[in-house]
PDB file of N, CA and C in Angstrom:
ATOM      1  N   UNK A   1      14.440   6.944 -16.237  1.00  0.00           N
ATOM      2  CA  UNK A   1      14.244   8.165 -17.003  1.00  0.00           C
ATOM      3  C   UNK A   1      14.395   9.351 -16.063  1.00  0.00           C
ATOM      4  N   UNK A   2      14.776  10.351 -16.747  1.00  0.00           N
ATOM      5  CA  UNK A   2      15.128  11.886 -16.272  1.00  0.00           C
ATOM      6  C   UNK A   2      13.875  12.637 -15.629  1.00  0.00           C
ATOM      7  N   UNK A   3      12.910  12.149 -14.827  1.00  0.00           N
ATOM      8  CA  UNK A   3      11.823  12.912 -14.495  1.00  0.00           C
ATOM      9  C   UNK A   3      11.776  13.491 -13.035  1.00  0.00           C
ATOM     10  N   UNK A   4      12.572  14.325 -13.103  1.00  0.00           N
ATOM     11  CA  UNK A   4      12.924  15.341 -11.539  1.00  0.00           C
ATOM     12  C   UNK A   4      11.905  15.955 -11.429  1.00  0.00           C
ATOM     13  N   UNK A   5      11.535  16.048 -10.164  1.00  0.00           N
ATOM     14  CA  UNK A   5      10.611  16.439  -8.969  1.00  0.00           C
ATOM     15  C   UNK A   5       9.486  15.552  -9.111  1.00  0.00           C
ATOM     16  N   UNK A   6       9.258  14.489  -9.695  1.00  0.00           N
ATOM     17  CA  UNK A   6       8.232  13.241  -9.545  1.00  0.00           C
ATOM     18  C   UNK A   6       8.478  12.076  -8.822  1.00  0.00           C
ATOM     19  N   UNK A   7       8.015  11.630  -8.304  1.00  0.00           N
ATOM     20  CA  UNK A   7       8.290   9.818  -7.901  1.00  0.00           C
ATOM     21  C   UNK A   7       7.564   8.898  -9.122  1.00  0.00           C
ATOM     22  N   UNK A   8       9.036   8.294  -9.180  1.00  0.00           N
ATOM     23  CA  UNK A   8       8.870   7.576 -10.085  1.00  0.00           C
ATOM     24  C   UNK A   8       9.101   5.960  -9.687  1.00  0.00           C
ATOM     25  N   UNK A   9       8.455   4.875 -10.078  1.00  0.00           N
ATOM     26  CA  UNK A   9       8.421   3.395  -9.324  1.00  0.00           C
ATOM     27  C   UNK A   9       7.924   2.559 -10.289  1.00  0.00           C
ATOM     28  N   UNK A  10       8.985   1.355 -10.610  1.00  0.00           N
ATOM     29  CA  UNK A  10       8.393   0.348 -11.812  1.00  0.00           C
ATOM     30  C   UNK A  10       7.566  -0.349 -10.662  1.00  0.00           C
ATOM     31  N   UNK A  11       6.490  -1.429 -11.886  1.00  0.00           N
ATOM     32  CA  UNK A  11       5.829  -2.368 -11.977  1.00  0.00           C
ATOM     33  C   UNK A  11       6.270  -3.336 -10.613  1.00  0.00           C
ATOM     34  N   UNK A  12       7.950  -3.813 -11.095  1.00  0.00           N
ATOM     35  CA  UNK A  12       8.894  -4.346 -10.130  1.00  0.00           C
ATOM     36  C   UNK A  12       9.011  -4.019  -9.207  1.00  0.00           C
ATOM     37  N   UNK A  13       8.949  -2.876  -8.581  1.00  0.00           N
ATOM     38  CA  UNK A  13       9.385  -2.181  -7.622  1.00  0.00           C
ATOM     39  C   UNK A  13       8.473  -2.326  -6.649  1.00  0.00           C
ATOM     40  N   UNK A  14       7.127  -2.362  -6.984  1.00  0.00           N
ATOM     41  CA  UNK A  14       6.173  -2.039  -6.295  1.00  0.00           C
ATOM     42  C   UNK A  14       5.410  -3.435  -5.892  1.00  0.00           C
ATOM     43  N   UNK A  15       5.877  -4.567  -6.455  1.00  0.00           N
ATOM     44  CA  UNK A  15       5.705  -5.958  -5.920  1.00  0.00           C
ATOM     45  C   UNK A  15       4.126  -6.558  -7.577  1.00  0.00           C
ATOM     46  N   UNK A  16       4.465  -5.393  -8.067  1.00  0.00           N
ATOM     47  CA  UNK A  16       3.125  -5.828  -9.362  1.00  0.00           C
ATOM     48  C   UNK A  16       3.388  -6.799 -10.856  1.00  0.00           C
ATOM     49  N   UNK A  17       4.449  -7.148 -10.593  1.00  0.00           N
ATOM     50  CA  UNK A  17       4.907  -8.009 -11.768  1.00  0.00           C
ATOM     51  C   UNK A  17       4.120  -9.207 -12.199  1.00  0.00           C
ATOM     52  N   UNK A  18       3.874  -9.358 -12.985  1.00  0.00           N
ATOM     53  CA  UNK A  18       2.715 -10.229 -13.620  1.00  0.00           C
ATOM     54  C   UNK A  18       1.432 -10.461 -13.493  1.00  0.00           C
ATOM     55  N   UNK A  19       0.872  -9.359 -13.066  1.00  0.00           N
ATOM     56  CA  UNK A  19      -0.369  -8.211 -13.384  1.00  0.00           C
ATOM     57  C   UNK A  19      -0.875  -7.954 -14.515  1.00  0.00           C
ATOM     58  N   UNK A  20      -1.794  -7.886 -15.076  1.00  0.00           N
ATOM     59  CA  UNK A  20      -2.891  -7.531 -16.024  1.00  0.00           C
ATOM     60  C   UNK A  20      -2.732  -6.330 -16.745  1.00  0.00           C
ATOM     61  N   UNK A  21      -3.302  -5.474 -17.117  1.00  0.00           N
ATOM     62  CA  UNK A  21      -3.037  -4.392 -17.529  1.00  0.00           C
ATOM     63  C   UNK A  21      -4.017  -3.587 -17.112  1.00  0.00           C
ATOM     64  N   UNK A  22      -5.730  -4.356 -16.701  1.00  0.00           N
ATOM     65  CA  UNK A  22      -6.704  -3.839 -16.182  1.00  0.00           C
ATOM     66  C   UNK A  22      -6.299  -3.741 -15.030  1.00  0.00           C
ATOM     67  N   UNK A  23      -6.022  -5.176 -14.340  1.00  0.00           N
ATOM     68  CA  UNK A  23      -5.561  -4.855 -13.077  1.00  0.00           C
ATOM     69  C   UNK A  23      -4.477  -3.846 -12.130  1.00  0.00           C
ATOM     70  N   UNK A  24      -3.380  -3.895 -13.475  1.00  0.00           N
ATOM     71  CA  UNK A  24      -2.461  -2.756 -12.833  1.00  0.00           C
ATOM     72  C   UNK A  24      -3.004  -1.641 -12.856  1.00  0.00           C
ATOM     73  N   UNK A  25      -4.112  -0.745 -13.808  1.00  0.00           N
ATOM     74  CA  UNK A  25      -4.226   0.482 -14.008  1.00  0.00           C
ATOM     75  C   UNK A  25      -5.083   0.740 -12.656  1.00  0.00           C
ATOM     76  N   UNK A  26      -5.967  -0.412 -11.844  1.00  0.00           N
ATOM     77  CA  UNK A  26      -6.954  -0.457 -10.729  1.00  0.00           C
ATOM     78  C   UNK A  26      -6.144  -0.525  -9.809  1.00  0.00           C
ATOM     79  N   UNK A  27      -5.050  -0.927  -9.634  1.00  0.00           N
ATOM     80  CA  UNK A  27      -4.133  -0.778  -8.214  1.00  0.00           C
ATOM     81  C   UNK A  27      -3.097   0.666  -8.211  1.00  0.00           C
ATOM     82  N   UNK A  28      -2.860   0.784  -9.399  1.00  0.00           N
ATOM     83  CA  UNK A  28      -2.055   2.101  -9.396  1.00  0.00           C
ATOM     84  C   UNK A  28      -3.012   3.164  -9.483  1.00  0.00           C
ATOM     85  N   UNK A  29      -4.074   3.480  -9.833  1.00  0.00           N
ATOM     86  CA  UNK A  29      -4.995   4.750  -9.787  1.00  0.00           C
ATOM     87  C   UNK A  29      -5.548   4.480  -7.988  1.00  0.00           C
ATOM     88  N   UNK A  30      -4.723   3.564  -7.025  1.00  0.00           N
ATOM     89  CA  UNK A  30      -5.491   3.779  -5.897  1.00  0.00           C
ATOM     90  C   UNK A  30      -4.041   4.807  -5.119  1.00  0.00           C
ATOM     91  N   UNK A  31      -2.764   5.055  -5.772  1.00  0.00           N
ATOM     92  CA  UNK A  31      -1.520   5.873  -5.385  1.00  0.00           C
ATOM     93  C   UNK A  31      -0.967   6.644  -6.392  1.00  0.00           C
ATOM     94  N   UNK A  32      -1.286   6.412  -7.667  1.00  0.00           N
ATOM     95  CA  UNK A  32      -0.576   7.294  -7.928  1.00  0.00           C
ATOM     96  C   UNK A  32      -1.290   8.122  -9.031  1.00  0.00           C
ATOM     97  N   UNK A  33      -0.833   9.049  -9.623  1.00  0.00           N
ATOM     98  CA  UNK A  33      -1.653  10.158 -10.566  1.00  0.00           C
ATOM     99  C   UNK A  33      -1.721   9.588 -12.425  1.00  0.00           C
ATOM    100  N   UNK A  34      -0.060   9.207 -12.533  1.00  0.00           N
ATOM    101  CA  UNK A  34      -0.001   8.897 -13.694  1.00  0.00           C
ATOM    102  C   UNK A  34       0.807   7.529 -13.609  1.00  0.00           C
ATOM    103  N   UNK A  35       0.030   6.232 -15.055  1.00  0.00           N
ATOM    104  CA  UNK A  35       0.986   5.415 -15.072  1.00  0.00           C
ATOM    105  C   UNK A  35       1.372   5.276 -16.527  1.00  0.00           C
ATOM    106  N   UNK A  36       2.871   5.270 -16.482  1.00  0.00           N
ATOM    107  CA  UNK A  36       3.393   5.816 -17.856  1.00  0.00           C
ATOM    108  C   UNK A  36       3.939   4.204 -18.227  1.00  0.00           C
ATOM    109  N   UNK A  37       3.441   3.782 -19.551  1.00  0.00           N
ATOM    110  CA  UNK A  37       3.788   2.246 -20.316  1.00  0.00           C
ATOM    111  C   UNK A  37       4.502   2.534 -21.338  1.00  0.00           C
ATOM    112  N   UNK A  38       5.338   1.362 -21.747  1.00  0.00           N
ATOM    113  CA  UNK A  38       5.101   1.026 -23.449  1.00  0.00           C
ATOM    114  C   UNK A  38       4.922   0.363 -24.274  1.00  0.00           C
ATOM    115  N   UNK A  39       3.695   0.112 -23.612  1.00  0.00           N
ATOM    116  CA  UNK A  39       2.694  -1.360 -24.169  1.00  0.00           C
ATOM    117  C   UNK A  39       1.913  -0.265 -24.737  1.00  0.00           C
ATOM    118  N   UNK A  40       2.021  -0.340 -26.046  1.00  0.00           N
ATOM    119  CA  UNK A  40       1.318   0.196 -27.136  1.00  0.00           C
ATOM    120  C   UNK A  40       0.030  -0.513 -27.348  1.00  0.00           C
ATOM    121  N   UNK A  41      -0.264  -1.223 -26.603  1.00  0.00           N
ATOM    122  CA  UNK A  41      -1.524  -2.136 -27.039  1.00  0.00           C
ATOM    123  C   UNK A  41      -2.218  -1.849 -26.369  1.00  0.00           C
ATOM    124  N   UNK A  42      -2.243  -1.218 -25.162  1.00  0.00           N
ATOM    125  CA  UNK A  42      -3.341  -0.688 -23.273  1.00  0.00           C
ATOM    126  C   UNK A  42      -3.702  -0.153 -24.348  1.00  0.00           C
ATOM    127  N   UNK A  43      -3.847   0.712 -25.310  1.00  0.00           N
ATOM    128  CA  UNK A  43      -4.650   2.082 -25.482  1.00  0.00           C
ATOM    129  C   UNK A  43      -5.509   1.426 -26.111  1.00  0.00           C
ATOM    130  N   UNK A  44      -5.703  -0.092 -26.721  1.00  0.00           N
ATOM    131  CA  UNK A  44      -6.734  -0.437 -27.509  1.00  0.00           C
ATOM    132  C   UNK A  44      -7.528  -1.204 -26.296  1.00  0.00           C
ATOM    133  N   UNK A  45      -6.677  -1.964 -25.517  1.00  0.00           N
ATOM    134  CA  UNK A  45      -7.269  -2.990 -24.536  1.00  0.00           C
ATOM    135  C   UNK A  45      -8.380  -2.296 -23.462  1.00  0.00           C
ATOM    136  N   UNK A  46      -7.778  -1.143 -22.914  1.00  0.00           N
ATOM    137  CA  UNK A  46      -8.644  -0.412 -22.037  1.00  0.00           C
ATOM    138  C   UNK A  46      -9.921   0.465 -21.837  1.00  0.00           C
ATOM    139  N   UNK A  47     -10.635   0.726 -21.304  1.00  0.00           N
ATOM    140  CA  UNK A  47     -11.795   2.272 -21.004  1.00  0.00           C
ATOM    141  C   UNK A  47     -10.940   2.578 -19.989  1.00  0.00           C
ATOM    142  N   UNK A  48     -10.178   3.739 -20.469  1.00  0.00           N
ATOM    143  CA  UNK A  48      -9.434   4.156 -19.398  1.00  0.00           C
ATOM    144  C   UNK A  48     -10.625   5.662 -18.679  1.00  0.00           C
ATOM    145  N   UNK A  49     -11.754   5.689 -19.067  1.00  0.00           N
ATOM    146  CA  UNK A  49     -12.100   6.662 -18.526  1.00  0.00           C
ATOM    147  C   UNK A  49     -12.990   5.897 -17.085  1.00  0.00           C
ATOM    148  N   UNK A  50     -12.740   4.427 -16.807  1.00  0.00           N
ATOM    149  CA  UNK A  50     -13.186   3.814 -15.455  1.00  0.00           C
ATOM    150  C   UNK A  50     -12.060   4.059 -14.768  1.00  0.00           C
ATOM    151  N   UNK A  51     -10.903   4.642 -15.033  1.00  0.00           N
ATOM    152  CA  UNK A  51      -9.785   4.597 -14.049  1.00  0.00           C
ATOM    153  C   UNK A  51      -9.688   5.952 -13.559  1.00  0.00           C
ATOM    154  N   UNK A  52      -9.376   5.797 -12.092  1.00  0.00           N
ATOM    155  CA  UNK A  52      -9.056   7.788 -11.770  1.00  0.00           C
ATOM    156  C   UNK A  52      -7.632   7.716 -12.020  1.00  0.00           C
ATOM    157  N   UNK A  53      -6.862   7.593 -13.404  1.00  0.00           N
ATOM    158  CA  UNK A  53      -5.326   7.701 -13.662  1.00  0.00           C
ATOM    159  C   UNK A  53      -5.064   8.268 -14.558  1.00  0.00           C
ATOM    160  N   UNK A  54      -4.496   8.557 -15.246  1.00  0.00           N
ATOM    161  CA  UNK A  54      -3.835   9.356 -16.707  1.00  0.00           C
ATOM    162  C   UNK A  54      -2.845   8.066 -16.954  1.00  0.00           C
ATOM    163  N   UNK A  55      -2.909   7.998 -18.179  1.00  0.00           N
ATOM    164  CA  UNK A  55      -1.988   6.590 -18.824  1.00  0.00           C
ATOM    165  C   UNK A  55      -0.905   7.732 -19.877  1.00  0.00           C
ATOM    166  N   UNK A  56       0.121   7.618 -19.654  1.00  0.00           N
ATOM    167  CA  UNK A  56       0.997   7.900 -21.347  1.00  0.00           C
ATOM    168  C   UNK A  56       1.968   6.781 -21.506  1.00  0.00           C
ATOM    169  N   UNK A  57       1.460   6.356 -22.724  1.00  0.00           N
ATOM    170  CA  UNK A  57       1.941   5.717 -23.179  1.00  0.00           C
ATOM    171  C   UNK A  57       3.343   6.043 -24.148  1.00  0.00           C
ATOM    172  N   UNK A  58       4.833   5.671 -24.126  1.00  0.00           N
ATOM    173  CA  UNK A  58       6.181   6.451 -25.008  1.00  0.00           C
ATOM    174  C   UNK A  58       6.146   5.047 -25.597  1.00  0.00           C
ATOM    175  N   UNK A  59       6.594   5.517 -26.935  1.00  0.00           N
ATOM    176  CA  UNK A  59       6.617   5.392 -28.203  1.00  0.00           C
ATOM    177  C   UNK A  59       8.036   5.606 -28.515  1.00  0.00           C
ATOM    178  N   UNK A  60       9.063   4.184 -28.479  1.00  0.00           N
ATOM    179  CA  UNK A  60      10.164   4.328 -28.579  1.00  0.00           C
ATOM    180  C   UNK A  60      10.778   2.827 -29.382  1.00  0.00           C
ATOM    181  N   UNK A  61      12.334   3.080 -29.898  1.00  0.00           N
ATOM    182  CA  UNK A  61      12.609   2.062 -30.596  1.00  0.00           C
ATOM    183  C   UNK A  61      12.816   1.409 -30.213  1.00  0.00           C
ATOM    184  N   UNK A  62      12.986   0.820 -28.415  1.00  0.00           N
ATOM    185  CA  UNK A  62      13.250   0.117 -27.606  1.00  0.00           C
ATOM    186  C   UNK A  62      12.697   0.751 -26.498  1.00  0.00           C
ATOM    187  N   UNK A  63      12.392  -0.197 -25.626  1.00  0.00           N
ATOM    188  CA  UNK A  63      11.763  -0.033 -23.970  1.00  0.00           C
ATOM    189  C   UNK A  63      13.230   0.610 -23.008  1.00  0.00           C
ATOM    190  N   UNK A  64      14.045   0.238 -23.903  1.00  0.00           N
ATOM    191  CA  UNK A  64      15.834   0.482 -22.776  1.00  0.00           C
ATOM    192  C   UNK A  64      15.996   1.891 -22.927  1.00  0.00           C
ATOM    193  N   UNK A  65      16.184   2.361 -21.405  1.00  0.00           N
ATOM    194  CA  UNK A  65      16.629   3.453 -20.929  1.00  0.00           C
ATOM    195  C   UNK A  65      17.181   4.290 -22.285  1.00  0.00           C
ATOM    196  N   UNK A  66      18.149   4.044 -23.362  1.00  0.00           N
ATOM    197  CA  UNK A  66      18.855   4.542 -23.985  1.00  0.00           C
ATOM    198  C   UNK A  66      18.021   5.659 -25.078  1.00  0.00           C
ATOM    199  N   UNK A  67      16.894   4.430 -25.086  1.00  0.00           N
ATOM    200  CA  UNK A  67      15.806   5.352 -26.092  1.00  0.00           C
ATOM    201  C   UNK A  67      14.761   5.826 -25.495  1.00  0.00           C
ATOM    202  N   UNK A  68      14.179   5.294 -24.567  1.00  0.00           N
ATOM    203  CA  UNK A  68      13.421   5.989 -23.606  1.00  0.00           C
ATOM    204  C   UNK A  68      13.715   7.802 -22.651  1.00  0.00           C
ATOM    205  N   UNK A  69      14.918   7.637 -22.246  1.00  0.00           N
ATOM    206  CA  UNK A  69      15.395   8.896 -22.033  1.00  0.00           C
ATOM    207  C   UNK A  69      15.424  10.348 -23.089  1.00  0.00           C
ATOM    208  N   UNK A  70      15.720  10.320 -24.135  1.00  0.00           N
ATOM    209  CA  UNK A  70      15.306  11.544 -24.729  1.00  0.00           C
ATOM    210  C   UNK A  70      13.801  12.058 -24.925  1.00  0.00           C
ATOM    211  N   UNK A  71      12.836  10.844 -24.523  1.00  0.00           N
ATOM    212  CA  UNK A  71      11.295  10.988 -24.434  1.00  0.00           C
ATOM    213  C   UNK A  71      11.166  12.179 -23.265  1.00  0.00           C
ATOM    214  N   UNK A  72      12.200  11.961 -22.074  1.00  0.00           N
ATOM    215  CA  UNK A  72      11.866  12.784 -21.223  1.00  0.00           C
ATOM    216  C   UNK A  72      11.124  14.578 -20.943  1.00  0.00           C
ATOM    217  N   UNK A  73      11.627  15.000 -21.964  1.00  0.00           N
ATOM    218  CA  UNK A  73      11.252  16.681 -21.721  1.00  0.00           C
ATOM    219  C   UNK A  73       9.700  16.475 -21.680  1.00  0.00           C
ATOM    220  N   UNK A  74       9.549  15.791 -22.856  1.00  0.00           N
ATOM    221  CA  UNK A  74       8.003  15.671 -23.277  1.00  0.00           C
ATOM    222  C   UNK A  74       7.353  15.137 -22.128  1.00  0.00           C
ATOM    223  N   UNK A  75       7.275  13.886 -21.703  1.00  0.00           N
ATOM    224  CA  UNK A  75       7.121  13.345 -20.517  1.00  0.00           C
ATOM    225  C   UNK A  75       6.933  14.868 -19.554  1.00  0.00           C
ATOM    226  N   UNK A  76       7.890  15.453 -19.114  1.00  0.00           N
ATOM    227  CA  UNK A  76       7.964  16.754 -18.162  1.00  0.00           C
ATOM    228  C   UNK A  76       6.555  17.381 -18.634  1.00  0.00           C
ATOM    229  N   UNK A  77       6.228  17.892 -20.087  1.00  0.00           N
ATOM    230  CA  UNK A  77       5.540  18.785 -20.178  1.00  0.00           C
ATOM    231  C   UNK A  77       3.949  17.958 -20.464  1.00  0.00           C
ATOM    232  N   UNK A  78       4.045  16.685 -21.035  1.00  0.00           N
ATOM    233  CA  UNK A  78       2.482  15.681 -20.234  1.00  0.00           C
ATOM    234  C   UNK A  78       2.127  15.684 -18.796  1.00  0.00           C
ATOM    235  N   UNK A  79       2.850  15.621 -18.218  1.00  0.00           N
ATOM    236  CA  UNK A  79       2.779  15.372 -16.898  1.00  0.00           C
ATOM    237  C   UNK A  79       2.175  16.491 -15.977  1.00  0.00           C
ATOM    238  N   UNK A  80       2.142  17.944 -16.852  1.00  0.00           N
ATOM    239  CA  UNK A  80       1.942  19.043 -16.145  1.00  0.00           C
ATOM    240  C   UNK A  80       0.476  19.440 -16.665  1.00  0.00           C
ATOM    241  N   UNK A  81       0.047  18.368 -17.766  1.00  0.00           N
ATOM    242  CA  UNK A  81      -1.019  18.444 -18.061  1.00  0.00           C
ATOM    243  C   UNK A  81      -2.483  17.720 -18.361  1.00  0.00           C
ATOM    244  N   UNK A  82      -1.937  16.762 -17.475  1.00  0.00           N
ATOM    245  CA  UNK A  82      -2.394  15.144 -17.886  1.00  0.00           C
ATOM    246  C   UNK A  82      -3.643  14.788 -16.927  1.00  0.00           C
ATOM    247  N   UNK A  83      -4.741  14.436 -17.185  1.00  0.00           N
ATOM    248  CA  UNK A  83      -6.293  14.530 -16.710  1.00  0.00           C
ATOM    249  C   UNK A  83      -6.337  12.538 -16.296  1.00  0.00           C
ATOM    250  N   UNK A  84      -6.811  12.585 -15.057  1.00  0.00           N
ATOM    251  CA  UNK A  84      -7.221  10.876 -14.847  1.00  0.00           C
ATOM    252  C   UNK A  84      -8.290  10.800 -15.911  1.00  0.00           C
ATOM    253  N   UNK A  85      -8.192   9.794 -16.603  1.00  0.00           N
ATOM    254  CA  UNK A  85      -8.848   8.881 -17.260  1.00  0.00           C
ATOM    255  C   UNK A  85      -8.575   9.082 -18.674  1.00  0.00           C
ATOM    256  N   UNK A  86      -7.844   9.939 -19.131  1.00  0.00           N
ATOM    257  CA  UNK A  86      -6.947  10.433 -20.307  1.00  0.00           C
ATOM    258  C   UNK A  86      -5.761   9.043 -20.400  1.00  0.00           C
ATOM    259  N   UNK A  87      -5.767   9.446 -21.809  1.00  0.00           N
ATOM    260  CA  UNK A  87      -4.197   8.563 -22.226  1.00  0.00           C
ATOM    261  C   UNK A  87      -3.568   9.988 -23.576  1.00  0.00           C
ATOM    262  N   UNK A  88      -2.175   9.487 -23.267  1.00  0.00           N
ATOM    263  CA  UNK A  88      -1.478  10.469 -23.971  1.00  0.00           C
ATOM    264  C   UNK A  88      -0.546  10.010 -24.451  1.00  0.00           C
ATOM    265  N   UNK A  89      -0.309   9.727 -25.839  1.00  0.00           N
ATOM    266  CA  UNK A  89       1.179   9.363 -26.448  1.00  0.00           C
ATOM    267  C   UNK A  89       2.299  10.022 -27.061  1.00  0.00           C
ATOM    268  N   UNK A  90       3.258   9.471 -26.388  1.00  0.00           N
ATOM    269  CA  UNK A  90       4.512  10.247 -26.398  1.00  0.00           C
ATOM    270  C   UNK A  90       5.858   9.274 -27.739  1.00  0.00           C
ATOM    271  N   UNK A  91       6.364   9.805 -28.629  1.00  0.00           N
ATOM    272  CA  UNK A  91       5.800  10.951 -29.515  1.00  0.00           C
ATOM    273  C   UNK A  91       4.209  10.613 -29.866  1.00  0.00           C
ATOM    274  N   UNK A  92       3.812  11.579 -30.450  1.00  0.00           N
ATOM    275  CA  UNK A  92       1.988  11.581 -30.444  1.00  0.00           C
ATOM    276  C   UNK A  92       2.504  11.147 -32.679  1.00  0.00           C
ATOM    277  N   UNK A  93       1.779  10.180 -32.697  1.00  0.00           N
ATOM    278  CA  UNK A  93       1.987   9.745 -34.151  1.00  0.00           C
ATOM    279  C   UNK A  93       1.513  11.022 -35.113  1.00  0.00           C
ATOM    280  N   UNK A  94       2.477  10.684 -36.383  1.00  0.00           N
ATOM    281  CA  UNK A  94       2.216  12.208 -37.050  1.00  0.00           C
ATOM    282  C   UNK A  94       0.637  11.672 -37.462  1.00  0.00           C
ATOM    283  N   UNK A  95       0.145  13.062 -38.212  1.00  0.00           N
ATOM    284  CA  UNK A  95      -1.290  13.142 -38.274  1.00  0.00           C
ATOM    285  C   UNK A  95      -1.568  13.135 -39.889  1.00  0.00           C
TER     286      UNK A  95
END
């Protein structure tokens, strides 16, 4: 995804692949600020207010780059506002 001036690093990348969801949010709140999913299900599974992280979760018709990428602006403007132990969904379901 399109998120300039952030570091950005999968799951994969970082040697965390087949990790928990508790467990990943406890190893990534020890580096990084925000961890962005789209496992629509963390937001029920977790107390994300034990984590020092911000979770957003995108909300897309597929996990693949193709649909994930127009999420981006939004992403830009969560990111500039996003509190550890918060979760934020991207699109945010109508009301």
């Amino acid at each position: 995804m399109d998120l300039a001036g952030h570091q950005v690093e999968t799951v994969q990348e970082v040697g965390w692949s087949g990790k928990k969801n508790g467990e990943l949010l406890s190893l990534a709140s020890k580096s990084y600020d925000v961890f962005i999913t789209v496992d629509r299900n963390l937001y029920f599974q977790q107390n994300f207010s034990k984590f020092d992280i911000a979770v957003l979760v995108l909300v897309a018709r597929t996990n693949r780059l193709a649909d994930l990428r127009p999420l981006a602006p939004s992403v830009l403007v969560e990111l500039s506002v996003l509190k550890p132990g918060v979760v934020s969904v991207i699109p945010r379901p109508a009301r």
